[in-house]
PDB file of N, CA and C in Angstrom:
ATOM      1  N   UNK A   1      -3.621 -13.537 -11.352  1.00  0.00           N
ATOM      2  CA  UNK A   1      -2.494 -12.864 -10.738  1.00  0.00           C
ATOM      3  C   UNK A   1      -1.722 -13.892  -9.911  1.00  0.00           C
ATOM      4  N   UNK A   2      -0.356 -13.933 -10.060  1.00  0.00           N
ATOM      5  CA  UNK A   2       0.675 -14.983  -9.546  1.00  0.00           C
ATOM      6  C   UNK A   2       1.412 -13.981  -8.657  1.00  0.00           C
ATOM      7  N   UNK A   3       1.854 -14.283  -7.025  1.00  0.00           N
ATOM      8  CA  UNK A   3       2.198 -13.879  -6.681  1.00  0.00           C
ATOM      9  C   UNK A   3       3.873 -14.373  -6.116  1.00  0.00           C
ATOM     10  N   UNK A   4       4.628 -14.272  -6.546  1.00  0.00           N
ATOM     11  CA  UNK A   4       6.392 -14.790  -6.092  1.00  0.00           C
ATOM     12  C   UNK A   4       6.143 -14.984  -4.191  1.00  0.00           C
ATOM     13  N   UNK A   5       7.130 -15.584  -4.212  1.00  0.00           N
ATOM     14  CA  UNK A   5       7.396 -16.004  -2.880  1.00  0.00           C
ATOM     15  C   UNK A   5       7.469 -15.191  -1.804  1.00  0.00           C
ATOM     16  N   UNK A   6       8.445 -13.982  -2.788  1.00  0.00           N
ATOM     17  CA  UNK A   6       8.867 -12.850  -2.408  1.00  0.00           C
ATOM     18  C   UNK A   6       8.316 -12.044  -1.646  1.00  0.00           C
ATOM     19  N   UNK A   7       7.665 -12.104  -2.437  1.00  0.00           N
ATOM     20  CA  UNK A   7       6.255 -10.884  -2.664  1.00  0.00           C
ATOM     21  C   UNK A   7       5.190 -11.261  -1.411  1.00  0.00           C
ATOM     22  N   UNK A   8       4.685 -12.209  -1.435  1.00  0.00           N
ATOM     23  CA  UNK A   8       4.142 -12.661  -0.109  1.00  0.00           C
ATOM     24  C   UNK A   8       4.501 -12.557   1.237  1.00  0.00           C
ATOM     25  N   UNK A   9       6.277 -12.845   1.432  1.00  0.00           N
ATOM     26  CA  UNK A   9       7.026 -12.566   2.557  1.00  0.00           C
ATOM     27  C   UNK A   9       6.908 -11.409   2.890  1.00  0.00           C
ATOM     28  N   UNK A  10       6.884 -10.285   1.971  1.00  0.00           N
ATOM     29  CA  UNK A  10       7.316  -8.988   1.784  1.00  0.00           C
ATOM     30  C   UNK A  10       5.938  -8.280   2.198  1.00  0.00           C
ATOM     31  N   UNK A  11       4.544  -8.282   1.593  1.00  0.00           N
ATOM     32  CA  UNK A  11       3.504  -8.127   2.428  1.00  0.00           C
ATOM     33  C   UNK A  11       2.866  -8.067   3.807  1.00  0.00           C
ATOM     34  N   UNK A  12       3.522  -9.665   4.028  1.00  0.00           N
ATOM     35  CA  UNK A  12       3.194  -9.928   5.547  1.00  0.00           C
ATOM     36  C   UNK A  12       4.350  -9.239   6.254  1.00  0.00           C
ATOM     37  N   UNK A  13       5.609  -9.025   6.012  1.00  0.00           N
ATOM     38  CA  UNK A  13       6.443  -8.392   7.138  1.00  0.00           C
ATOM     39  C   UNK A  13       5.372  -6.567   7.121  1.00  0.00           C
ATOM     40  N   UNK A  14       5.423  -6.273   5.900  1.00  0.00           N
ATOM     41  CA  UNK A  14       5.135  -4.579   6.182  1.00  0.00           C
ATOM     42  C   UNK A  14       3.846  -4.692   6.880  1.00  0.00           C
ATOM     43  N   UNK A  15       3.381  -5.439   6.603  1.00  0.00           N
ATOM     44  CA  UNK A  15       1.618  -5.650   7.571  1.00  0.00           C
ATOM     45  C   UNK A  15       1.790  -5.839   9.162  1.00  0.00           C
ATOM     46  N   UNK A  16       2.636  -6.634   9.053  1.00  0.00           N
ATOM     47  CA  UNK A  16       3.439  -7.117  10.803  1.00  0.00           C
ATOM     48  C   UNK A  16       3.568  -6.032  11.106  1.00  0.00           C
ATOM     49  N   UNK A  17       4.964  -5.422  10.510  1.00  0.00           N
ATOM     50  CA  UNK A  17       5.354  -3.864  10.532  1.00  0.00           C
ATOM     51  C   UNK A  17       4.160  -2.673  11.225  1.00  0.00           C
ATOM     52  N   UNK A  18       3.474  -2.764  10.141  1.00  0.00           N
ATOM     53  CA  UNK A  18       2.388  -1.488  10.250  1.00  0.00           C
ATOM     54  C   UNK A  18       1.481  -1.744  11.681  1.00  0.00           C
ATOM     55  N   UNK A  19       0.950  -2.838  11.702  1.00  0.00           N
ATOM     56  CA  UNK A  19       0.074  -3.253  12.856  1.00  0.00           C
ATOM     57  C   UNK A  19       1.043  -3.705  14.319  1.00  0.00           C
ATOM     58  N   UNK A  20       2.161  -3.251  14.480  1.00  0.00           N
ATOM     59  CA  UNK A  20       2.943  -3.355  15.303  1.00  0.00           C
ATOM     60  C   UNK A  20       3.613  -1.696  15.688  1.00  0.00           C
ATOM     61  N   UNK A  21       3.691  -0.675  14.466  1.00  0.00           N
ATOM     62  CA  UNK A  21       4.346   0.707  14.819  1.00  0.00           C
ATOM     63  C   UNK A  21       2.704   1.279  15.113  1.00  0.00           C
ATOM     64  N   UNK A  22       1.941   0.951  14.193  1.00  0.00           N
ATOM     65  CA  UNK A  22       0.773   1.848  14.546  1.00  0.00           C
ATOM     66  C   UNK A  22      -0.584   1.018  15.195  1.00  0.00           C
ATOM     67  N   UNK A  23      -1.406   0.127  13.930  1.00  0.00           N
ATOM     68  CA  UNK A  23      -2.614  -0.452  14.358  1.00  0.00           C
ATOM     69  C   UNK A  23      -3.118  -1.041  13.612  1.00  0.00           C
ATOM     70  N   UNK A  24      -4.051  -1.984  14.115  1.00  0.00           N
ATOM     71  CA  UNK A  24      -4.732  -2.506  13.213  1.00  0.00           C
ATOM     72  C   UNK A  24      -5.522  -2.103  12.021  1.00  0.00           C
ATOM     73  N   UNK A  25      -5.942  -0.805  12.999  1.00  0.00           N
ATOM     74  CA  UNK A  25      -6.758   0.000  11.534  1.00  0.00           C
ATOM     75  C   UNK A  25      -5.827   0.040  10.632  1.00  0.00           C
ATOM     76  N   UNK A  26      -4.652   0.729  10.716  1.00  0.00           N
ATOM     77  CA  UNK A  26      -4.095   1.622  10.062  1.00  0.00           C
ATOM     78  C   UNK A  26      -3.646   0.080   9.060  1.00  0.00           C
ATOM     79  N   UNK A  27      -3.670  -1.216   9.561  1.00  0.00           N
ATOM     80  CA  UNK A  27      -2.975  -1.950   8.884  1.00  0.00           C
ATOM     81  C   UNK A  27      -4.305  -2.325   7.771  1.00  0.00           C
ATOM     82  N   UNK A  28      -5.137  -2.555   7.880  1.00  0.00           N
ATOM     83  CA  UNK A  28      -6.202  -2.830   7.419  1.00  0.00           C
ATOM     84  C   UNK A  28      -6.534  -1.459   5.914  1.00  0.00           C
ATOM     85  N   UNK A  29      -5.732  -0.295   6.356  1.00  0.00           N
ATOM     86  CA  UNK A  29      -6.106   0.527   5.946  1.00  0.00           C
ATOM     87  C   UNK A  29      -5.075   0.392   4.603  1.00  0.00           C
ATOM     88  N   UNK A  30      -4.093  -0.100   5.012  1.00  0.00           N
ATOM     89  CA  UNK A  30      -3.007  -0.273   3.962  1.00  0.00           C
ATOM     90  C   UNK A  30      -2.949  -1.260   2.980  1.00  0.00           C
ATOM     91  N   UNK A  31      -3.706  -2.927   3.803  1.00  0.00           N
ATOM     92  CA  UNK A  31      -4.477  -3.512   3.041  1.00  0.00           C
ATOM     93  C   UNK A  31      -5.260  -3.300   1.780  1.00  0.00           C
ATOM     94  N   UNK A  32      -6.127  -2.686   2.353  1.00  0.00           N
ATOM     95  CA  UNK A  32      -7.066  -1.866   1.308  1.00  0.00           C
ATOM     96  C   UNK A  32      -6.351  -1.733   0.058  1.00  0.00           C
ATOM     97  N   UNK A  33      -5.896  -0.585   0.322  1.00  0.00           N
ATOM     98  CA  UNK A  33      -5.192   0.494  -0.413  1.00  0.00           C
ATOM     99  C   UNK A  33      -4.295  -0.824  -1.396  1.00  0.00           C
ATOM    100  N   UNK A  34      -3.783  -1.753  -0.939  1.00  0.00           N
ATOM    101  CA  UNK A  34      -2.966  -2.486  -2.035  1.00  0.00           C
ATOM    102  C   UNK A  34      -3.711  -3.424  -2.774  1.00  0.00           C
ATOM    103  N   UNK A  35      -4.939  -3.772  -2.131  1.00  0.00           N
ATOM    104  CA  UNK A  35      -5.911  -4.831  -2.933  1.00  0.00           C
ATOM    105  C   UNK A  35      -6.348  -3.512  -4.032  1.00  0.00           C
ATOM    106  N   UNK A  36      -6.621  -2.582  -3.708  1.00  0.00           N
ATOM    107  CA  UNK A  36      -7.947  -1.798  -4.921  1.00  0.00           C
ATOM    108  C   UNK A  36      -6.090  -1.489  -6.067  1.00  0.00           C
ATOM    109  N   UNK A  37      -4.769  -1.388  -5.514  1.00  0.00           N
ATOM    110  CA  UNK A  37      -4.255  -1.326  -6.738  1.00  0.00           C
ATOM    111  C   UNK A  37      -3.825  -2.697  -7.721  1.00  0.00           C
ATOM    112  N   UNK A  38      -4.144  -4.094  -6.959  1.00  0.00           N
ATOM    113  CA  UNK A  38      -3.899  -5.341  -7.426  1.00  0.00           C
ATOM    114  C   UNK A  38      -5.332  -5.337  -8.234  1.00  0.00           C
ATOM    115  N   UNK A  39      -6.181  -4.764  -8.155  1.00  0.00           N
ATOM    116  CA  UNK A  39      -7.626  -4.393  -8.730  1.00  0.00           C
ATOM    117  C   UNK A  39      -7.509  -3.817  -9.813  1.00  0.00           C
ATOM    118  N   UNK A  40      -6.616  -2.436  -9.788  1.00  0.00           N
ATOM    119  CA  UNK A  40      -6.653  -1.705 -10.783  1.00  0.00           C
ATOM    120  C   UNK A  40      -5.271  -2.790 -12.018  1.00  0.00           C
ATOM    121  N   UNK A  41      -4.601  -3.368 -11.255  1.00  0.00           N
ATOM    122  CA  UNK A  41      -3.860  -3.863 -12.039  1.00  0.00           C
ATOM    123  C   UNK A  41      -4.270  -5.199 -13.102  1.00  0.00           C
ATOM    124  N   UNK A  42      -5.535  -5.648 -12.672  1.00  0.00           N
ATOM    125  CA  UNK A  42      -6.269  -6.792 -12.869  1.00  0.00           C
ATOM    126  C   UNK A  42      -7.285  -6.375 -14.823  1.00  0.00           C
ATOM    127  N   UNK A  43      -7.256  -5.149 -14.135  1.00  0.00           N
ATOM    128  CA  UNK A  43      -8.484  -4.255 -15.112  1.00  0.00           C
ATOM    129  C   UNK A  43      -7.239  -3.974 -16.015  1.00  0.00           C
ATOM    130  N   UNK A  44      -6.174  -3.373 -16.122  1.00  0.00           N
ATOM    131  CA  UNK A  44      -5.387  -3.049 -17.255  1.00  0.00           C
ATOM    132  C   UNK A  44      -4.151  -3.073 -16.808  1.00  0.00           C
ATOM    133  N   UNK A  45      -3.169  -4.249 -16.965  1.00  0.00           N
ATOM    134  CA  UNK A  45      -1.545  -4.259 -16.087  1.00  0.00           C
ATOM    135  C   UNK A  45      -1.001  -3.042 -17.261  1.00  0.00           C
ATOM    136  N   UNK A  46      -0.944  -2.638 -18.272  1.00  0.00           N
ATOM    137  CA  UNK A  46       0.048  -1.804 -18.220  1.00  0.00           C
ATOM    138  C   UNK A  46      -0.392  -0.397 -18.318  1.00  0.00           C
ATOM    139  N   UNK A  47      -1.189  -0.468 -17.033  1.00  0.00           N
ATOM    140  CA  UNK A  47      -1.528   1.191 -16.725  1.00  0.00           C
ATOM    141  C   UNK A  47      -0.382   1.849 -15.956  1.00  0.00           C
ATOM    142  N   UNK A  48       0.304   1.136 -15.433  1.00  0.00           N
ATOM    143  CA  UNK A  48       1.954   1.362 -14.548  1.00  0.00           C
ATOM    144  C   UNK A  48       2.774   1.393 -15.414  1.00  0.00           C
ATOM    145  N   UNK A  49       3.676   2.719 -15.187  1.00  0.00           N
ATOM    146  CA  UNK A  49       4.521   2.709 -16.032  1.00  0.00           C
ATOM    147  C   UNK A  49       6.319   1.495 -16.101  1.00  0.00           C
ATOM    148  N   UNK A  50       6.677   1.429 -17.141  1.00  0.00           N
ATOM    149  CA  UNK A  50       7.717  -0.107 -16.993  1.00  0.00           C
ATOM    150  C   UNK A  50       9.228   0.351 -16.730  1.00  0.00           C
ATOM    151  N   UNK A  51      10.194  -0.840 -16.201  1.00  0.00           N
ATOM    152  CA  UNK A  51      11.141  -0.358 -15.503  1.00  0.00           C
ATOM    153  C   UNK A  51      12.200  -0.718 -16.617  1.00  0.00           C
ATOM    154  N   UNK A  52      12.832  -0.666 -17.967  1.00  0.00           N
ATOM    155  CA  UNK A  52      13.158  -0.900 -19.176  1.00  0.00           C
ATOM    156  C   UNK A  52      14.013  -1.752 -19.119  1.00  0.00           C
ATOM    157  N   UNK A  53      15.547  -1.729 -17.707  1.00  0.00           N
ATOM    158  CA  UNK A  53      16.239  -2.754 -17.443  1.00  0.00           C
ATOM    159  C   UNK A  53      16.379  -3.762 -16.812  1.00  0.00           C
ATOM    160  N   UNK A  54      14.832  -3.484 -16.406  1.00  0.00           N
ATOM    161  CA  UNK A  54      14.203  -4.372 -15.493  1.00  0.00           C
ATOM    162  C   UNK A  54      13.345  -5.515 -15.523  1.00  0.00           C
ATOM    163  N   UNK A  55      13.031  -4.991 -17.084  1.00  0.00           N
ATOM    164  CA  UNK A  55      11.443  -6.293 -18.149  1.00  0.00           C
ATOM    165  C   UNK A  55      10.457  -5.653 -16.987  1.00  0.00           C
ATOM    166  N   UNK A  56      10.183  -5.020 -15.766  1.00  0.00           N
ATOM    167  CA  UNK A  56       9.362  -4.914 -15.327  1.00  0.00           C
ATOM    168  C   UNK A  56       8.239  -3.610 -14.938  1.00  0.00           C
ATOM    169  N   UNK A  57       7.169  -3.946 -14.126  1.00  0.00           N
ATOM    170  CA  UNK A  57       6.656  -2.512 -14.155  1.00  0.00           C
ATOM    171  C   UNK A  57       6.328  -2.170 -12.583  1.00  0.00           C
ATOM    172  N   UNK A  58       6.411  -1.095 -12.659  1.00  0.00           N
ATOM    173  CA  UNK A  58       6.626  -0.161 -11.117  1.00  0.00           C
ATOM    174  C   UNK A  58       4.920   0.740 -10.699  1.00  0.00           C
ATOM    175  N   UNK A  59       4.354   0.033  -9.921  1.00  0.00           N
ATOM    176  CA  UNK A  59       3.037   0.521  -9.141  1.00  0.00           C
ATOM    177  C   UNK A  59       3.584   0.914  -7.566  1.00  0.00           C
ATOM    178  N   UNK A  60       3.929   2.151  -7.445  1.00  0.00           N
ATOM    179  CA  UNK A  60       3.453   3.405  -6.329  1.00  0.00           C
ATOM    180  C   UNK A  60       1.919   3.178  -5.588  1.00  0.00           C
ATOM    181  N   UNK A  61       2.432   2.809  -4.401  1.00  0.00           N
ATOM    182  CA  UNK A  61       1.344   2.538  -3.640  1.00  0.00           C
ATOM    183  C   UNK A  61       1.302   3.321  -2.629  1.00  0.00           C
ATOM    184  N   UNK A  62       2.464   3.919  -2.514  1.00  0.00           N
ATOM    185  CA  UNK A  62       2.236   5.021  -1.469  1.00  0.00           C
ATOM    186  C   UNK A  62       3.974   5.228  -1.178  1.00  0.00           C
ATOM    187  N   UNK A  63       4.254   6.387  -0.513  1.00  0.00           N
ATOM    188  CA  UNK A  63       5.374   6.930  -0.505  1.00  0.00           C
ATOM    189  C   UNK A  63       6.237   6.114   0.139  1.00  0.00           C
ATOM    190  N   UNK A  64       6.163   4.873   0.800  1.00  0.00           N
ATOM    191  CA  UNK A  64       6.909   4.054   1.501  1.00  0.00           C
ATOM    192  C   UNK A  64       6.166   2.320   1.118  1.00  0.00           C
ATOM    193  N   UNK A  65       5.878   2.350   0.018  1.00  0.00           N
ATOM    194  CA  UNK A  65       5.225   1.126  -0.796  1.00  0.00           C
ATOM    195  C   UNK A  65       5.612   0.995  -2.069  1.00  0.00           C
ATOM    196  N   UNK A  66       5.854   0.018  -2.801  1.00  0.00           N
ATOM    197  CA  UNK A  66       6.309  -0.134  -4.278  1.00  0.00           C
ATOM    198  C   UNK A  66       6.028  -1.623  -4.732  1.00  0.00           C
ATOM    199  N   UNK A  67       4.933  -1.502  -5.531  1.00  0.00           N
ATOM    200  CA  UNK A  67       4.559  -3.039  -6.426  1.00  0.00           C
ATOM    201  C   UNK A  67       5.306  -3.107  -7.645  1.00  0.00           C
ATOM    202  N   UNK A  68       6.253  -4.240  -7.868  1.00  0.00           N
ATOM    203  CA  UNK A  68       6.823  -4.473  -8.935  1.00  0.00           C
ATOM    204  C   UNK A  68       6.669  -5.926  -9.596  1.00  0.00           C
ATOM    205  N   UNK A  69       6.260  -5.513 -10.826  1.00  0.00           N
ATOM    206  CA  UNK A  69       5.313  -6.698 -11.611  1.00  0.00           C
ATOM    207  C   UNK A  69       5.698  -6.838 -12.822  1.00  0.00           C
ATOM    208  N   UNK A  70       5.816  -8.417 -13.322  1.00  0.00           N
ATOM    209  CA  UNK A  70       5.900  -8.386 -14.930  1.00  0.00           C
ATOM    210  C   UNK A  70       4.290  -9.242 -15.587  1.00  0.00           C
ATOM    211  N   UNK A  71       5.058  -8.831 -16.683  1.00  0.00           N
ATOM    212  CA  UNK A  71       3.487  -9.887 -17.474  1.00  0.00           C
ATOM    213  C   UNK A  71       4.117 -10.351 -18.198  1.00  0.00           C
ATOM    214  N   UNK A  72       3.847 -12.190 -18.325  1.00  0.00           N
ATOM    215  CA  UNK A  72       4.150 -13.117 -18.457  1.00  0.00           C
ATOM    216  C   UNK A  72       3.344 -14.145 -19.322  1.00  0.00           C
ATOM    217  N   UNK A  73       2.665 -14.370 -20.607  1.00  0.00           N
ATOM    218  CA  UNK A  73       1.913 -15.122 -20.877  1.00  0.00           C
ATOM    219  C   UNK A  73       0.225 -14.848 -20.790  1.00  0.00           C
ATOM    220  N   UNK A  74      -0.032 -13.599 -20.673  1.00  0.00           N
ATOM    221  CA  UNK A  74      -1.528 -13.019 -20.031  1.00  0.00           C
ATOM    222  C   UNK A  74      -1.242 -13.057 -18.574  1.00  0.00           C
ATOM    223  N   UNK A  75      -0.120 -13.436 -17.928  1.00  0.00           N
ATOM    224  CA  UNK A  75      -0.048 -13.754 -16.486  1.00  0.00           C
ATOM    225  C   UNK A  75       0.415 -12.534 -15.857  1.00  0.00           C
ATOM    226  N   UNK A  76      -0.409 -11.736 -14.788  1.00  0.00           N
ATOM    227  CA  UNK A  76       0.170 -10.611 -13.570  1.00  0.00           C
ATOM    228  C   UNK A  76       1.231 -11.517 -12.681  1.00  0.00           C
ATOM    229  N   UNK A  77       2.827 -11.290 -12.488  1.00  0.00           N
ATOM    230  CA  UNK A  77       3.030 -12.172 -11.749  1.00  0.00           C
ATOM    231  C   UNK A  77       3.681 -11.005 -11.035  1.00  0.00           C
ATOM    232  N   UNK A  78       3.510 -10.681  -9.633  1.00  0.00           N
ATOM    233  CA  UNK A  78       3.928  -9.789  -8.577  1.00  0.00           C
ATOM    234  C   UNK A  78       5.226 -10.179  -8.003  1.00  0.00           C
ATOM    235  N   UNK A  79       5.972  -9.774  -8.119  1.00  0.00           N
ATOM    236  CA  UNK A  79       7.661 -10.067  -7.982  1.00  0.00           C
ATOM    237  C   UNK A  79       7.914  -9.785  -6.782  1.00  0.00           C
ATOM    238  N   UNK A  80       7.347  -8.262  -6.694  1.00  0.00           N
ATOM    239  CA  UNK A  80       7.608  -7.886  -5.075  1.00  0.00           C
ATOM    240  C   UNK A  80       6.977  -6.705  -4.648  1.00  0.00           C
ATOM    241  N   UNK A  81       6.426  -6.759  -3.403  1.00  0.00           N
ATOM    242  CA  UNK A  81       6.151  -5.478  -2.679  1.00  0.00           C
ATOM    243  C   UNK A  81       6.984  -5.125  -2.305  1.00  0.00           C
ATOM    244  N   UNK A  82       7.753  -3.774  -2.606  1.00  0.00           N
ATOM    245  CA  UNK A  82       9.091  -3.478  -2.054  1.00  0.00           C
ATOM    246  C   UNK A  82       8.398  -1.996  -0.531  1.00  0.00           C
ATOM    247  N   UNK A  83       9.231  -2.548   0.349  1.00  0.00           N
ATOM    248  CA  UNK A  83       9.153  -0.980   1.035  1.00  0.00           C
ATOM    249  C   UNK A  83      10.572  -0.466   1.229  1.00  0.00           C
ATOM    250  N   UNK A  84       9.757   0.882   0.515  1.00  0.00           N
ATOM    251  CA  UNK A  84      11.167   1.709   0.365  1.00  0.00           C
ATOM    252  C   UNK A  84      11.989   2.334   1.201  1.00  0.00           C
ATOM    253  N   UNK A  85      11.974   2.091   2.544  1.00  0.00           N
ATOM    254  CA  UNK A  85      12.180   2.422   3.992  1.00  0.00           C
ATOM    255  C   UNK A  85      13.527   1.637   4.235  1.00  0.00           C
ATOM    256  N   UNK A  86      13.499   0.699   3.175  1.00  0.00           N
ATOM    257  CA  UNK A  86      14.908  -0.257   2.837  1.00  0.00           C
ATOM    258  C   UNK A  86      15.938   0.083   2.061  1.00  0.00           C
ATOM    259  N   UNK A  87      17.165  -0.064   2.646  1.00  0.00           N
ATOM    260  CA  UNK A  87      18.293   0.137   1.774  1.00  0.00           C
ATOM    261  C   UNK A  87      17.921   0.076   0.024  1.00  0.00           C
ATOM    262  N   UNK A  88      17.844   1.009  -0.473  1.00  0.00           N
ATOM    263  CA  UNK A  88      17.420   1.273  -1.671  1.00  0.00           C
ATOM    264  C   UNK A  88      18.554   0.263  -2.842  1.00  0.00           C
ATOM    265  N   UNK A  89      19.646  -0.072  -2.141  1.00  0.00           N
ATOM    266  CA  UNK A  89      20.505  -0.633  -3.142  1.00  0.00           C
ATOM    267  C   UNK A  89      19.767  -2.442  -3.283  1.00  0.00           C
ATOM    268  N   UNK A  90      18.277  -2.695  -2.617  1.00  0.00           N
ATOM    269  CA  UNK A  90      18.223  -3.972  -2.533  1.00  0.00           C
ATOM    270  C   UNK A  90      16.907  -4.016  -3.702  1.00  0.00           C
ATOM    271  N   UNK A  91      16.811  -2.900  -4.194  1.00  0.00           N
ATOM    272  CA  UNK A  91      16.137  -3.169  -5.517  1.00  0.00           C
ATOM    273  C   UNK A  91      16.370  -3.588  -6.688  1.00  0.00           C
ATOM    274  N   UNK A  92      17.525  -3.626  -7.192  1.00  0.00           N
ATOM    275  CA  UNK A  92      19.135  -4.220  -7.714  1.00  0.00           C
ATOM    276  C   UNK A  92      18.861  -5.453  -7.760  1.00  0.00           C
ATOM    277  N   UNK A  93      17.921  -6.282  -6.968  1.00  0.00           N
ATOM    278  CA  UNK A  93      17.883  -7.345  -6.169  1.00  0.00           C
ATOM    279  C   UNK A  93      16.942  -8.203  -6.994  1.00  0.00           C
ATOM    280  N   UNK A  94      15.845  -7.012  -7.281  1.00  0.00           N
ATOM    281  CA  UNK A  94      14.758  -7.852  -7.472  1.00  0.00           C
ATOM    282  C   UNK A  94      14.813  -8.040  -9.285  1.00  0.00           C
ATOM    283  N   UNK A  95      14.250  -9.448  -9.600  1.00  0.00           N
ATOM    284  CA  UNK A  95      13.981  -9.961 -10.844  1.00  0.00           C
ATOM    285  C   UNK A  95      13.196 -10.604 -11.382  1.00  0.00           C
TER     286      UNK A  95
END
């Protein structure tokens, strides 16, 4: 699994985020929750359904979370953790 630049920035702000509005647990808790779906994505990437104008595919991580991923060569490459709490027109964005 390859993770974009993006995608890394984009993790650590919502983690900042989370462990700054609420807590550590709660950040830890969200953690979790995105490793066991980088898990499930590991075991079969196109169990997520794909975004058609996008080449890419869309993993729901929770109602204010969004993993967007292509496959590349046998390669998971994670484009971006989007949180959707963001101007929705900046998904447009991602490639």
């Amino acid at each position: 699994m390859i993770f974009t630049e993006r995608s890394l920035k984009e993790i650590k702000n919502i983690s900042e985020f989370i462990t700054a509005k609420w807590s550590i647990r709660v950040n830890l808790k969200f953690l979790n929750k995105l490793k066991s779906n980088f898990d499930l994505l590991l075991i079969n990437p196109e169990i997520f359904p794909p975004i058609e104008q996008k080449k890419l595919s869309k993993c729901v991580v929770s109602k204010q979370t969004t993993i967007f991923y292509k496959i590349e060569k046998n390669q998971i490459i994670i484009v971006s953790v989007f949180d959707t709490r963001q101007n929705p027109l900046k998904i447009n964005k991602i490639k």
